[in-house]
N, C-alpha and C. Protein backbone atom coordinates (compact mmCIF):
# COMPACT_ATOMS: atom_id res chain seq x y z
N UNK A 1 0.86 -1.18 0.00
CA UNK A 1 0.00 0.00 0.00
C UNK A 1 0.90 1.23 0.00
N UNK A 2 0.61 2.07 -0.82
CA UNK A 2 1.67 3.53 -0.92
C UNK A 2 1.25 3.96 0.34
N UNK A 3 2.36 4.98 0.75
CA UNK A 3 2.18 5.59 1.97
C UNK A 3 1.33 6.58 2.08
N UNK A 4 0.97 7.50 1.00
CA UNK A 4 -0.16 8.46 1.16
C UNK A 4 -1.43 7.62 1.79
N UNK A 5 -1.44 6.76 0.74
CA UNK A 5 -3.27 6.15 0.61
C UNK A 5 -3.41 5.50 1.88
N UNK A 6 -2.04 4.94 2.86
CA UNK A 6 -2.50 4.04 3.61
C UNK A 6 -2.90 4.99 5.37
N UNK A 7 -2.09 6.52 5.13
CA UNK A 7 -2.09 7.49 5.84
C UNK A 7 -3.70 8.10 6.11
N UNK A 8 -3.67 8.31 4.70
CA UNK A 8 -5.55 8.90 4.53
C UNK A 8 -6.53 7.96 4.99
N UNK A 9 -6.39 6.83 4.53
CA UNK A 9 -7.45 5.58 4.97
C UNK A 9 -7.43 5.55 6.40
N UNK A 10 -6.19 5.68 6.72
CA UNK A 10 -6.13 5.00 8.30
C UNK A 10 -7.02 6.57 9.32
N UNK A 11 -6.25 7.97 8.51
CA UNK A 11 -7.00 9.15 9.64
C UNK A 11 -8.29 9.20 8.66
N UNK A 12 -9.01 9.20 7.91
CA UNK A 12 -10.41 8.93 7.72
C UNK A 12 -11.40 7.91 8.94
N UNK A 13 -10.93 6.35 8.79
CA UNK A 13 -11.43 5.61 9.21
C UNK A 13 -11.35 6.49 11.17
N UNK A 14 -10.12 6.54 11.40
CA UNK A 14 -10.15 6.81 12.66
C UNK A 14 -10.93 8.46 13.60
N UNK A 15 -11.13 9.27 12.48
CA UNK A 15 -11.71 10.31 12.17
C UNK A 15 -13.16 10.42 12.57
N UNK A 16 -13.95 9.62 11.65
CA UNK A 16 -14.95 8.66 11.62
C UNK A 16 -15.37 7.81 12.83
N UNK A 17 -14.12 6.76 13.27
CA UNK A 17 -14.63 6.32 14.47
C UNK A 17 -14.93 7.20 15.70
N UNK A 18 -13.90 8.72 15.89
CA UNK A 18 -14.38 9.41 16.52
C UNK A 18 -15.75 9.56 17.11
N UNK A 19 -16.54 10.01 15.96
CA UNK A 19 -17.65 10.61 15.93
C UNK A 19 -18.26 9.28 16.49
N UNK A 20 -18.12 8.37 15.68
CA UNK A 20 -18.94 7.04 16.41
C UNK A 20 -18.96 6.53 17.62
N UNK A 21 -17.63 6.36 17.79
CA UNK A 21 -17.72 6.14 19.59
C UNK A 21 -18.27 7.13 20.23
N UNK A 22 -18.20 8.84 20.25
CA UNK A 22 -19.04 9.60 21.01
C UNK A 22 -20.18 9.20 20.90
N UNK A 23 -20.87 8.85 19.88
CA UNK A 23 -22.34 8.57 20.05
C UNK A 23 -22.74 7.32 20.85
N UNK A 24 -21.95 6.47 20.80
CA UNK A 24 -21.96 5.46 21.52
C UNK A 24 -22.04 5.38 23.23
N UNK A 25 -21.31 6.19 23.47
CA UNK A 25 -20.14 6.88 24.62
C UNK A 25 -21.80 7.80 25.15
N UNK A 26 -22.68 8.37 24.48
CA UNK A 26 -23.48 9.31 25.17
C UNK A 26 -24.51 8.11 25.03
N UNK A 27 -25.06 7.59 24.01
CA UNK A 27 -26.00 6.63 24.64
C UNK A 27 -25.95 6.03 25.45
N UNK A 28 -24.88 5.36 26.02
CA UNK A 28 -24.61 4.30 26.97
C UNK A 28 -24.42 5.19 27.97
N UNK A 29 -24.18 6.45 28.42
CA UNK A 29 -24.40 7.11 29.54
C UNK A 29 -25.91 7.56 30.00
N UNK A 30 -26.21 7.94 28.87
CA UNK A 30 -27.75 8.17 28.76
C UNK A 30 -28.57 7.18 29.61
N UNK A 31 -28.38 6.07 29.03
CA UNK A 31 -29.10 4.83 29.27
C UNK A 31 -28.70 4.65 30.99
N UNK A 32 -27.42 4.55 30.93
CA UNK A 32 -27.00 4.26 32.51
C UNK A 32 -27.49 5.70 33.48
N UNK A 33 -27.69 6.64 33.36
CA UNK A 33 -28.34 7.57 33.70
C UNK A 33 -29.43 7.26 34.01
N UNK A 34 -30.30 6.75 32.94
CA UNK A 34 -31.78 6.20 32.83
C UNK A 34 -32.21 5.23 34.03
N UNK A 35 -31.18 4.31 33.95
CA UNK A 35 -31.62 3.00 34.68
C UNK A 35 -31.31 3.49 35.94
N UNK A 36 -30.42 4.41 36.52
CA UNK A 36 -29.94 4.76 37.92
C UNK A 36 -31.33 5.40 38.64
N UNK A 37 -31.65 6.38 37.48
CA UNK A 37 -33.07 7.00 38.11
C UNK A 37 -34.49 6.55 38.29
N UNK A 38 -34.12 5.53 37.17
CA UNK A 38 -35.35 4.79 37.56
C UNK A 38 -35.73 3.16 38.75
N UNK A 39 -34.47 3.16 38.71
CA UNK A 39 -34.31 2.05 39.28
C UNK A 39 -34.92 1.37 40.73
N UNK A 40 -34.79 2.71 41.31
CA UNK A 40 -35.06 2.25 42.55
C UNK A 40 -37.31 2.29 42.93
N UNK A 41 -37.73 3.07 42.04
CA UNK A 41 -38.75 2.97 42.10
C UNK A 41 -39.23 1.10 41.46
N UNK A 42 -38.65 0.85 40.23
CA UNK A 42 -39.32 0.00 39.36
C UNK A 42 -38.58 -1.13 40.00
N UNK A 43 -37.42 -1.31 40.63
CA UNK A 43 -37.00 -2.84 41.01
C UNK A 43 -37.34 -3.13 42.33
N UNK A 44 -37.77 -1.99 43.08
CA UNK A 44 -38.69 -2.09 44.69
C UNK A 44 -39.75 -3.72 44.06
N UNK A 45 -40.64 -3.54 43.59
CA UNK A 45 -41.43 -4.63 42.94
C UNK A 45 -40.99 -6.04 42.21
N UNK A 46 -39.88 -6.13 42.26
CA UNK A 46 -39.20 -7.36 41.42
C UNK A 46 -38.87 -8.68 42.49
N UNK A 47 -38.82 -9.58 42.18
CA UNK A 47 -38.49 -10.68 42.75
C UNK A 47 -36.88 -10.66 43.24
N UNK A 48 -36.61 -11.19 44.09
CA UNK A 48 -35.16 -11.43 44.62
C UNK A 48 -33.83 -11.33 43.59
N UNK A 49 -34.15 -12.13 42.38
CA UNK A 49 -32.67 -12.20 41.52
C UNK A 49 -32.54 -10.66 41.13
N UNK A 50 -33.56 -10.29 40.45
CA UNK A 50 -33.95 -9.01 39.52
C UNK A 50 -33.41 -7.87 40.62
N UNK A 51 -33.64 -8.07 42.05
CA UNK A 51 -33.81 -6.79 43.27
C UNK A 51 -32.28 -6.55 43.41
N UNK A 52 -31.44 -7.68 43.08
CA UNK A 52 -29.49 -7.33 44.01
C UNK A 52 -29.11 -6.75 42.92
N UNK A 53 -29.15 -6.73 41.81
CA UNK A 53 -28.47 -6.20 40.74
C UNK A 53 -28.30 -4.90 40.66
N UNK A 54 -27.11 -4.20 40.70
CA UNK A 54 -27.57 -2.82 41.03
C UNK A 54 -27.93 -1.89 40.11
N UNK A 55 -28.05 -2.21 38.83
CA UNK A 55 -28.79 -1.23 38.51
C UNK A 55 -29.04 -2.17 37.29
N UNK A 56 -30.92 -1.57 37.52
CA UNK A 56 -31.72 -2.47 37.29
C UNK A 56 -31.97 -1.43 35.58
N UNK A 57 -32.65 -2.19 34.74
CA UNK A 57 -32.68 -1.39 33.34
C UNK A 57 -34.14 -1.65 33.08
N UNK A 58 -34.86 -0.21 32.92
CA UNK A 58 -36.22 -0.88 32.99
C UNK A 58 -37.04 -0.87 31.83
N UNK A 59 -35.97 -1.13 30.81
CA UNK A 59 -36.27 -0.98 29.20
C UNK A 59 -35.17 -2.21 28.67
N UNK A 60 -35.92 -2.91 27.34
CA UNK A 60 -34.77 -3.40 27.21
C UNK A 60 -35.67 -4.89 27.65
N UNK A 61 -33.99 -5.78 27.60
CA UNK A 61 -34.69 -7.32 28.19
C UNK A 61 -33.58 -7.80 28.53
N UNK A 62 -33.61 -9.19 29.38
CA UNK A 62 -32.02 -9.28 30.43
C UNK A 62 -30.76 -9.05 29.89
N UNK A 63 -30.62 -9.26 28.37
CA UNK A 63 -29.10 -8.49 27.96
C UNK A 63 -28.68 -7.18 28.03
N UNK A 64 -30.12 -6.18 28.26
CA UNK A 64 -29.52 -5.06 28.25
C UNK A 64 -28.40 -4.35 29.28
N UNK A 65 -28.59 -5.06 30.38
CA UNK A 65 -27.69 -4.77 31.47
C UNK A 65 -26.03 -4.92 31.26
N UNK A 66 -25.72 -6.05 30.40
CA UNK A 66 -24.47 -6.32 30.16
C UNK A 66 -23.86 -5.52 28.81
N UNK A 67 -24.95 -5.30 28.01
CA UNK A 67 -24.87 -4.24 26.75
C UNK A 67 -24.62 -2.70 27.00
N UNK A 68 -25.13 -2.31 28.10
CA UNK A 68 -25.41 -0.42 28.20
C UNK A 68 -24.08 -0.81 28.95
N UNK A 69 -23.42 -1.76 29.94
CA UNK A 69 -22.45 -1.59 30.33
C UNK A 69 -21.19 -1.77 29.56
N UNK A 70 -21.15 -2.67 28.82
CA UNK A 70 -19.85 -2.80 27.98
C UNK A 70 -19.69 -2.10 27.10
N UNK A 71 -20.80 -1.54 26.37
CA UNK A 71 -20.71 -0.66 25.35
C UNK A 71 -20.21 0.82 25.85
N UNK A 72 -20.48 1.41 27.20
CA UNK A 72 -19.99 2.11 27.72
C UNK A 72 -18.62 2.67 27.61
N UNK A 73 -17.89 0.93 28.13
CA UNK A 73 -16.69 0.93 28.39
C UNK A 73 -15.92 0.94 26.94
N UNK A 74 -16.98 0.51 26.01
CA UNK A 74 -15.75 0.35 24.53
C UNK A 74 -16.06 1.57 23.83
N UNK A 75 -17.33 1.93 24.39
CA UNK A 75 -17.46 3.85 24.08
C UNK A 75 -16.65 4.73 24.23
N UNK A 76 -16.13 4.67 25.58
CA UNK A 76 -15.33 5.73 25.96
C UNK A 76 -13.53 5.26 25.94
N UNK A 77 -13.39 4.17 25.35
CA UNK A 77 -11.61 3.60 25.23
C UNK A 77 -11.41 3.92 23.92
N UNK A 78 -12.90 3.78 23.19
CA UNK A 78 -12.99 3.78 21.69
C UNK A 78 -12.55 5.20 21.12
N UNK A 79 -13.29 6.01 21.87
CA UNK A 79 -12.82 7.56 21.76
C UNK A 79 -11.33 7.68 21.90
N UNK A 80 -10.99 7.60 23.06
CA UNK A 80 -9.78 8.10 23.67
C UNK A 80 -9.02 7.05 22.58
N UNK A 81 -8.65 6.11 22.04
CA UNK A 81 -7.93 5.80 21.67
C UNK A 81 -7.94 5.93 19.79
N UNK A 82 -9.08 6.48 19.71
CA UNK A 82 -9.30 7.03 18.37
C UNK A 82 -8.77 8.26 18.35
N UNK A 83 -8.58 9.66 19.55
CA UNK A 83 -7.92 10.45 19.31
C UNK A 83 -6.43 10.11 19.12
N UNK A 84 -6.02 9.75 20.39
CA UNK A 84 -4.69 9.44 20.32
C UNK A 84 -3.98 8.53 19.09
N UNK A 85 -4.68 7.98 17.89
CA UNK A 85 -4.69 7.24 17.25
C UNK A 85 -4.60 8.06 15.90
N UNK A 86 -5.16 9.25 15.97
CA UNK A 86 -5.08 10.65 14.99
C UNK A 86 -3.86 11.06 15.26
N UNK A 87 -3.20 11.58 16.46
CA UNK A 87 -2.12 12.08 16.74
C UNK A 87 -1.11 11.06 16.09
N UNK A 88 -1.02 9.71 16.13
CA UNK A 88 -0.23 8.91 15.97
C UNK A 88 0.16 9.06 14.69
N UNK A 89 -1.26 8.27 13.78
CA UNK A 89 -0.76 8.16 12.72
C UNK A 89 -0.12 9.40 11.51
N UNK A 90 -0.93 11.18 12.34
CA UNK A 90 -0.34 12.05 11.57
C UNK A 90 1.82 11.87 11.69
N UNK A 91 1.63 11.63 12.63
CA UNK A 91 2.98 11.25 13.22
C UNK A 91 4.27 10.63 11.74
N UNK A 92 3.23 9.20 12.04
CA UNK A 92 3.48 8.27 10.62
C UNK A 92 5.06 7.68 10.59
N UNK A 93 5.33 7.38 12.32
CA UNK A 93 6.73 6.56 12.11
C UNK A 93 6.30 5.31 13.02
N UNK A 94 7.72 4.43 12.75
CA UNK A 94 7.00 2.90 13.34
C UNK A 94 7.02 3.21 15.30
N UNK A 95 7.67 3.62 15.60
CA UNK A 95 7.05 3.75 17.32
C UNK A 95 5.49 4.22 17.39
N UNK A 96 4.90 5.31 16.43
CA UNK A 96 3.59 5.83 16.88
C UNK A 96 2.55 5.18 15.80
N UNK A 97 3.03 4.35 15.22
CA UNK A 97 1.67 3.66 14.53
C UNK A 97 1.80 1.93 15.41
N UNK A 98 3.29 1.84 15.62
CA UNK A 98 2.96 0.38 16.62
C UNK A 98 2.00 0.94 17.91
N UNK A 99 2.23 1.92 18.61
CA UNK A 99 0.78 2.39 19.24
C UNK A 99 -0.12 2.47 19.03
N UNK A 100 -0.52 3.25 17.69
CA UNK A 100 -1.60 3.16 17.09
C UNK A 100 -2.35 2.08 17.02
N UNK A 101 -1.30 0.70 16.55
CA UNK A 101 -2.09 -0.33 16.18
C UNK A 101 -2.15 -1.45 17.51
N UNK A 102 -1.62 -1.24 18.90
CA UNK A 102 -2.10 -1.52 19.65
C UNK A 102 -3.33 -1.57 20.37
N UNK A 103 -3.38 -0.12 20.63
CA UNK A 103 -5.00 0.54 21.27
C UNK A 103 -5.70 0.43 20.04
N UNK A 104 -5.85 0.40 18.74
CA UNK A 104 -6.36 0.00 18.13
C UNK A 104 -7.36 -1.27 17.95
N UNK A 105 -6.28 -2.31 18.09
CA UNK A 105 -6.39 -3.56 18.21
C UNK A 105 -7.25 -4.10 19.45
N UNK A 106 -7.11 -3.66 21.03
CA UNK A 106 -7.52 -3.55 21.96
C UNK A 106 -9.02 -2.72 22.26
N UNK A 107 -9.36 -1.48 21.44
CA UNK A 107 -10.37 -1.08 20.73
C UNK A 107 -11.15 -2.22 20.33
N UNK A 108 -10.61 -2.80 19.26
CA UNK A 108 -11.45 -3.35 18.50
C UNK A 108 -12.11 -4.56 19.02
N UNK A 109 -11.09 -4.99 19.83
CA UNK A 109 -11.56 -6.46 20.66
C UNK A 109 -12.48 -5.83 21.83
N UNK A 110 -12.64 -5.25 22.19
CA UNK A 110 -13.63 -4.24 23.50
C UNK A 110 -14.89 -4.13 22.48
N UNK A 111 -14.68 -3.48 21.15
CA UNK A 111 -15.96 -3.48 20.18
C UNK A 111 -16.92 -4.76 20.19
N UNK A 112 -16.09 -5.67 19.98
CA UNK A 112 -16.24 -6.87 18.93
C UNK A 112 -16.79 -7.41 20.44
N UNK A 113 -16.75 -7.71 21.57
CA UNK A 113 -17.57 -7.89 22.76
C UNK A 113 -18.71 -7.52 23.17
N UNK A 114 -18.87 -5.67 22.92
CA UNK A 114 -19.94 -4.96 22.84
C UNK A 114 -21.22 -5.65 21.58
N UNK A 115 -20.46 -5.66 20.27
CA UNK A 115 -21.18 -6.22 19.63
C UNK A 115 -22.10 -7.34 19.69
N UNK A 116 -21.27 -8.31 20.48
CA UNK A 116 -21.74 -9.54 20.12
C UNK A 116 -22.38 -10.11 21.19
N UNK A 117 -22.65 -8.93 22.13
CA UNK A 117 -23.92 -8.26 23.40
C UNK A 117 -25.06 -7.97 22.78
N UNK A 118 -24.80 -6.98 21.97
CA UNK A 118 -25.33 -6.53 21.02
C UNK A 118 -26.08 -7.27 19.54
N UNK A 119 -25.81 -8.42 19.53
CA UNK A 119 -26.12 -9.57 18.83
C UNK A 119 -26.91 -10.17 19.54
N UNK A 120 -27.01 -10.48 20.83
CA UNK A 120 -27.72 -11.24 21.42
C UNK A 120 -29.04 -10.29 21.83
N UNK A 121 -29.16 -8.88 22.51
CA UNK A 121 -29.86 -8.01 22.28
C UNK A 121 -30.91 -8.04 21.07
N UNK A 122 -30.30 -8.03 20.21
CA UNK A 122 -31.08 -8.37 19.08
C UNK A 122 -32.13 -9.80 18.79
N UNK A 123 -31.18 -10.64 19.11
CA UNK A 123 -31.64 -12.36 19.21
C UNK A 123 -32.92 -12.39 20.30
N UNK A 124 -32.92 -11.82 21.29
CA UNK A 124 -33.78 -11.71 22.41
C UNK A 124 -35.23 -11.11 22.32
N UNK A 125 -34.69 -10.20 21.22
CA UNK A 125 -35.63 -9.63 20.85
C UNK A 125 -36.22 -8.48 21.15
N UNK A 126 -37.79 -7.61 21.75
CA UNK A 126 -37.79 -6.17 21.90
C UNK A 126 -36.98 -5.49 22.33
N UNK A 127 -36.52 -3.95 22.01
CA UNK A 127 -35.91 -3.01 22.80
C UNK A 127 -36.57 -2.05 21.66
N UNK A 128 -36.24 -0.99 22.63
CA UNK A 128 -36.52 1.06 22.09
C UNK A 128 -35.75 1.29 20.87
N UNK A 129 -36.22 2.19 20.54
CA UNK A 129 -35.69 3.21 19.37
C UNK A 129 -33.63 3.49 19.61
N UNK A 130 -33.86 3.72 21.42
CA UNK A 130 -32.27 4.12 21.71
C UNK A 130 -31.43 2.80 21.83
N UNK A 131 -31.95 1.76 22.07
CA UNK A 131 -31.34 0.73 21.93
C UNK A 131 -30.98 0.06 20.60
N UNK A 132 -31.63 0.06 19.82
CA UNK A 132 -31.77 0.13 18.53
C UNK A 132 -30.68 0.67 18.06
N UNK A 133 -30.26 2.02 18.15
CA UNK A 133 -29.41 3.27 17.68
C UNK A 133 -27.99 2.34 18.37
N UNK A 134 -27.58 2.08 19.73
CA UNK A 134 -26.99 1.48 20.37
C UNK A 134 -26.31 0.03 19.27
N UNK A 135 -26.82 -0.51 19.37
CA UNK A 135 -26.93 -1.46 18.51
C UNK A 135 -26.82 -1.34 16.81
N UNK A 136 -26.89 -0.61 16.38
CA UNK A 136 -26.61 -0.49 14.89
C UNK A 136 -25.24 -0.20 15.13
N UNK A 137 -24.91 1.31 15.67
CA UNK A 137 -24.07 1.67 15.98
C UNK A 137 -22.63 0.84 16.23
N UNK A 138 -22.74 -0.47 17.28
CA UNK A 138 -22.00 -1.16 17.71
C UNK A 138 -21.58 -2.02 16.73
N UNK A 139 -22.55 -2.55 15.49
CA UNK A 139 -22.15 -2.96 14.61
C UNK A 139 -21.74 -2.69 13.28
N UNK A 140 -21.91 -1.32 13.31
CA UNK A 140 -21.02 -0.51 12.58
C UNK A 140 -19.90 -0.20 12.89
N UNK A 141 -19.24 0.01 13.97
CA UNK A 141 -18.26 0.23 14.51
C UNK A 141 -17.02 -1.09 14.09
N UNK A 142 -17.64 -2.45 14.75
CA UNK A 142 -17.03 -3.25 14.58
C UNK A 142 -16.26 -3.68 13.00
N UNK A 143 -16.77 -3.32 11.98
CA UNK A 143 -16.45 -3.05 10.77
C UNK A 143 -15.33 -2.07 10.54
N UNK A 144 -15.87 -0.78 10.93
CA UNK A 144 -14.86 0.30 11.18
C UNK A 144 -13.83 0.36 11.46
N UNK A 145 -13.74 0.05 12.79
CA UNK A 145 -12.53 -0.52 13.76
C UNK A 145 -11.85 -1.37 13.02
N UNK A 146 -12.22 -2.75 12.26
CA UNK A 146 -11.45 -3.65 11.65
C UNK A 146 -10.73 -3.16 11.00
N UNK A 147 -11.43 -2.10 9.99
CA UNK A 147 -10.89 -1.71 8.45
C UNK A 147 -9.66 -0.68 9.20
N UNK A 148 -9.83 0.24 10.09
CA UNK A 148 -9.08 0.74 10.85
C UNK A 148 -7.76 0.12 11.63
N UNK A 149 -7.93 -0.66 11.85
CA UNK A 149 -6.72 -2.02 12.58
C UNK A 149 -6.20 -2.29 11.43
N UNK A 150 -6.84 -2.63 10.51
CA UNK A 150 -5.65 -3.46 8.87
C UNK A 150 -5.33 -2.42 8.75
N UNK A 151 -6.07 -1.06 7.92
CA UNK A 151 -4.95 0.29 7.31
C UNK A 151 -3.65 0.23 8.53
N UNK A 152 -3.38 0.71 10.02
CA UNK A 152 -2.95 1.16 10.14
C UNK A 152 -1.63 -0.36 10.61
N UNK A 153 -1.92 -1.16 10.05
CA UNK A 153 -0.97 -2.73 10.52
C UNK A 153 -0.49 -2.63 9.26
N UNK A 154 -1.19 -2.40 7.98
CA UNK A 154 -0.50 -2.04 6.55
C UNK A 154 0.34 -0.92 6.39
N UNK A 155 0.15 0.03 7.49
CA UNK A 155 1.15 1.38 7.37
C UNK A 155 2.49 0.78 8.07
N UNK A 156 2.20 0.20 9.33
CA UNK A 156 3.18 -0.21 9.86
C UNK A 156 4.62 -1.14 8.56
N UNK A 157 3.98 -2.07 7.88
CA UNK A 157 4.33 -2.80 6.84
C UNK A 157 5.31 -1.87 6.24
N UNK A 158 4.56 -0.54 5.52
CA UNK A 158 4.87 -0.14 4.74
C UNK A 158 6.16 0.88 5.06
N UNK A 159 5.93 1.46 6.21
CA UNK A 159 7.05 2.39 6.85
C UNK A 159 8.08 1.51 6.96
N UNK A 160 8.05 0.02 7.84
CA UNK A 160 8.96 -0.99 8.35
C UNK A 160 9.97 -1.38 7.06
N UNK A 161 9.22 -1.30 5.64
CA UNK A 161 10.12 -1.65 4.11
C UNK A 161 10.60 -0.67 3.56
N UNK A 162 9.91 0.85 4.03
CA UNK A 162 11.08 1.89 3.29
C UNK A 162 12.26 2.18 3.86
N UNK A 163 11.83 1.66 5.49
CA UNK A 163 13.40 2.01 6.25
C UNK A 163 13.91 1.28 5.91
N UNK A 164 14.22 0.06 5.42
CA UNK A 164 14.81 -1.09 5.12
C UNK A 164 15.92 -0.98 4.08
């Protein structure tokens, strides 16, 4: 891959994921917001298993609890390591794209978990409009992120053979 094209691909894609993980990153706060405030009214009424959990989700169906939480967490690593991941690759030498393609990589496997929460969410069947959004989202990402992990493992390639 020439070094321009593999430069542009990689800060596009990661550019892009930006924006995506914030949205991700505010739904899943949203939601955890949601369930905190509602919680204590709507799980007063629940049976024993449903009552210890601490925060109860009163939308949604039993995956959502493990979904608004992980997605959270790959929301907000997803960001932070999508900026730092801009800085890197403008960079464009092998110490700051082997970073790059670390947190990258680590990104993507945090995604690819969220997702496949997010798969089962789906499999389970009803949820809202915001869960929905949650969920597309997560599996868009996971795509993203991939194509994002190869460009910037192909830059690595490519820098590693001109120093050569």
């Amino acid at each position: 891959m020439a070094s321009g094209a593999g430069k542009s691909a990689a800060f596009m894609l990661l550019v892009l994921n930006v924006f995506l993980y914030f949205i991700v990153a505010v739904v899943s706060g949203w939601a955890v917001n949601h369930a905190i405030e509602r919680s204590e009214a709507t799980a007063s009424s629940l049976s024993i298993p449903a009552k210890i959990f601490p925060i109860y989700f009163p939308f949604g169906n039993m995956a959502t609890g493990f979904l608004i939480i992980f997605s959270l967490i790959a929301g907000v690593v997803g960001f932070i390591s999508s900026l730092t991941g801009i800085h890197n690759v403008i960079q464009w030498n092998a110490p700051n794209l082997h970073a790059a393609a670390s947190s990258s990589l680590t990104t993507w496997l945090l995604t690819l978990l969220a997702m496949g929460l997010a798969c089962k969410e789906i499999n389970k069947g009803w949820s809202d409009s915001n869960l929905r959004t949650l969920e597309t989202m997560l599996v868009i990402l996971g795509g993203t992120q991939m194509f994002c992990t190869v460009a910037i493992h192909a830059g690595i390639e490519d820098v590693i053979t001109r120093e050569v």
